[in-house]
N, C-alpha and C. Protein backbone atom coordinates (compact mmCIF):
# COMPACT_ATOMS: atom_id res chain seq x y z
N UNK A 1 19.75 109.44 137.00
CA UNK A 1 19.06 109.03 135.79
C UNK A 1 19.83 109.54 134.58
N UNK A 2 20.07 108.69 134.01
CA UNK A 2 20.88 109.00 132.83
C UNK A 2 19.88 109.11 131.41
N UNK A 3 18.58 108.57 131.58
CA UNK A 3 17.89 108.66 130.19
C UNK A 3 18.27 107.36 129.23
N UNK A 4 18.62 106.50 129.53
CA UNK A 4 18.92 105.24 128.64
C UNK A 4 18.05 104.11 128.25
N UNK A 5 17.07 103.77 127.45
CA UNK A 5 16.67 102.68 128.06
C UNK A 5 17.57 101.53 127.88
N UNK A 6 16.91 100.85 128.83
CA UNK A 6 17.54 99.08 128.66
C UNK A 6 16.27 98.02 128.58
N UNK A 7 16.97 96.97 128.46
CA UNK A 7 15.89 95.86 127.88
C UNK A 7 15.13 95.56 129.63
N UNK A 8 15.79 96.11 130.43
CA UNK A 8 14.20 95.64 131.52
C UNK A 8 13.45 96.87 131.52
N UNK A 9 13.80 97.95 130.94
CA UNK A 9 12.45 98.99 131.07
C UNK A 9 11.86 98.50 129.71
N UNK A 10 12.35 97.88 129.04
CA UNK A 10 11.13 97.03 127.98
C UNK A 10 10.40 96.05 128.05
N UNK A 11 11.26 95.33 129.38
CA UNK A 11 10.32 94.19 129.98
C UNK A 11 9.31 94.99 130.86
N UNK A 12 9.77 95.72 131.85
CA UNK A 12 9.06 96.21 132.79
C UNK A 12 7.67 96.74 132.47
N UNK A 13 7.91 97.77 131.10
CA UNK A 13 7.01 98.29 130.40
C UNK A 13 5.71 97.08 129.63
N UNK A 14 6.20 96.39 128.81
CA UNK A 14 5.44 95.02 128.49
C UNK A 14 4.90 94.31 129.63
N UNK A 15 5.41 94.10 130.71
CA UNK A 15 4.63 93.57 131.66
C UNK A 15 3.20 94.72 132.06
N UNK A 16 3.58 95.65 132.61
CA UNK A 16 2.91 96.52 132.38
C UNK A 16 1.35 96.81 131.57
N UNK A 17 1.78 96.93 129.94
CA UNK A 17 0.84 96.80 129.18
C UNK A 17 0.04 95.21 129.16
N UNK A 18 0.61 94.34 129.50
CA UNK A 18 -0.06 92.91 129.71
C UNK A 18 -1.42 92.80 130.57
N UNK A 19 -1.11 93.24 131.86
CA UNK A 19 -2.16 93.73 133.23
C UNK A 19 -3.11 94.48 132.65
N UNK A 20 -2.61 95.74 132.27
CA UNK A 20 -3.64 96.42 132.12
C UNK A 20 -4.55 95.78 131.18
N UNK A 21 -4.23 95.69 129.71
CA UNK A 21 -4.79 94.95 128.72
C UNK A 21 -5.53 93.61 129.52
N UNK A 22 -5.07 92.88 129.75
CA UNK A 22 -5.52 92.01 130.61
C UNK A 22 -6.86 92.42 131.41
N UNK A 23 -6.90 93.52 132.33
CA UNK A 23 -8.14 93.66 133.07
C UNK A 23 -9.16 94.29 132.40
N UNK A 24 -8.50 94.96 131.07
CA UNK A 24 -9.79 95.58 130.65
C UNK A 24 -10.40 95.00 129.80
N UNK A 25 -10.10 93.71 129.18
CA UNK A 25 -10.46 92.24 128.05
C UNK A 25 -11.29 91.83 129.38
N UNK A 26 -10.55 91.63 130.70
CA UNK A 26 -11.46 90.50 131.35
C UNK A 26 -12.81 91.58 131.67
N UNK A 27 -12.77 92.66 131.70
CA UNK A 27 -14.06 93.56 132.85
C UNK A 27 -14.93 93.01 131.41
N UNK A 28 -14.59 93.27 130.08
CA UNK A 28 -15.74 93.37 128.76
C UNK A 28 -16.82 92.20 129.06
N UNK A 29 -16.35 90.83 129.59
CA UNK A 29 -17.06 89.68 129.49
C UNK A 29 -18.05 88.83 130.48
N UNK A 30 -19.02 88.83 130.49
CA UNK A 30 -19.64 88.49 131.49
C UNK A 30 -20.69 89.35 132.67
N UNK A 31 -20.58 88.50 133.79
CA UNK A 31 -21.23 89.65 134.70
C UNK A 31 -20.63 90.56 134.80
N UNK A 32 -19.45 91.08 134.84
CA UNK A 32 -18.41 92.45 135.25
C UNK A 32 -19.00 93.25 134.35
N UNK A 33 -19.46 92.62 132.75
CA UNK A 33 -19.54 93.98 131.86
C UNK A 33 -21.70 94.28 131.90
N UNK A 34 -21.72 93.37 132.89
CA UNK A 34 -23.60 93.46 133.11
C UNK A 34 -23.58 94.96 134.08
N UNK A 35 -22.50 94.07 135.13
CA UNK A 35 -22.64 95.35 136.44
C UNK A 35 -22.28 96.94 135.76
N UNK A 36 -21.18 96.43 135.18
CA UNK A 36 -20.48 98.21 134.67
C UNK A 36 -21.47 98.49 133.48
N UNK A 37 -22.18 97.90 132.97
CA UNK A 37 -23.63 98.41 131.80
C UNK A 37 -24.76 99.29 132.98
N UNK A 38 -25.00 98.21 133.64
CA UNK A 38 -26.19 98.85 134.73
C UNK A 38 -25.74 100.26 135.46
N UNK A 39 -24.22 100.10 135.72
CA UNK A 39 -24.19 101.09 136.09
C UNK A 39 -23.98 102.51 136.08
N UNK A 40 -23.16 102.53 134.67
CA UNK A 40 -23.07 103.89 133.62
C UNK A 40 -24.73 103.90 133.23
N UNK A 41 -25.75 103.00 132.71
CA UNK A 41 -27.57 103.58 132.36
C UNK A 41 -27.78 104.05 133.89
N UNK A 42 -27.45 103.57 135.13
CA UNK A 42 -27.84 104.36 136.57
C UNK A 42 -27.50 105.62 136.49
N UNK A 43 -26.67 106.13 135.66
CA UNK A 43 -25.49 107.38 135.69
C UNK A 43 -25.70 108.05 134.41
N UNK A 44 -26.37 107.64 133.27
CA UNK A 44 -26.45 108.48 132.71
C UNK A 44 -27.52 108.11 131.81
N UNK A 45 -28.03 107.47 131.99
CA UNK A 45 -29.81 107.28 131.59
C UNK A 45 -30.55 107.59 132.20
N UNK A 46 -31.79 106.52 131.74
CA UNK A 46 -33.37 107.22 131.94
C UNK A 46 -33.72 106.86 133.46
N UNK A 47 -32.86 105.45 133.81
CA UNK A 47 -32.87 105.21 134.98
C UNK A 47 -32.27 105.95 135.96
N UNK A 48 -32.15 107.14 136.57
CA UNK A 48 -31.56 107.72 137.10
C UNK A 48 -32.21 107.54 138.56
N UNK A 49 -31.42 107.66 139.56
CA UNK A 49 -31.93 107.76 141.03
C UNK A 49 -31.88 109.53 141.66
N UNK A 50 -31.31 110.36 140.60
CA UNK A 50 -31.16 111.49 141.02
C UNK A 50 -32.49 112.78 140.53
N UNK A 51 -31.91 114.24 140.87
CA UNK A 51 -33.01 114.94 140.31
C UNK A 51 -32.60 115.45 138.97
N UNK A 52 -31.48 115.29 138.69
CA UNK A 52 -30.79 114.98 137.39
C UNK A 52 -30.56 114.47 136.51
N UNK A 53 -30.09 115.20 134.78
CA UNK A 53 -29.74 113.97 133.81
C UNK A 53 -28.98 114.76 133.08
N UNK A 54 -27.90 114.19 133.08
CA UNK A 54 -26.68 114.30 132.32
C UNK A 54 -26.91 114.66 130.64
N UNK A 55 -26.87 115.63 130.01
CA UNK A 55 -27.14 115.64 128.11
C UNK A 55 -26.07 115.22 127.65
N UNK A 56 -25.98 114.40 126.99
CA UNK A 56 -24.84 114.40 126.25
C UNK A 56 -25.32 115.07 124.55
């Protein structure tokens, strides 16, 4: 390793940020962002299934 970049660790990297960005735009919309709502209030709301509750 020499420490250089080159233009495919700028591609590589941009591809990269694309995916990720990508999955976390798609989880916001729809049922994905119903399930992941329900399930952080299961986890840290009133709805709890435990003998616990988280303070924030």
């Amino acid at each position: 390793m020499t420490g250089k970049v080159t233009v495919q660790n700028w591609i590589g990297t941009g591809i990269e940020l694309v995916v990720f960005i990508g999955i976390a735009v798609w989880m916001m919309f729809g049922q994905r962002r119903q399930v992941m709502e329900r399930h952080v209030n299961r986890l840290t709301g009133e709805h709890q299934r435990f003998d616990f509750m988280i303070q924030y």
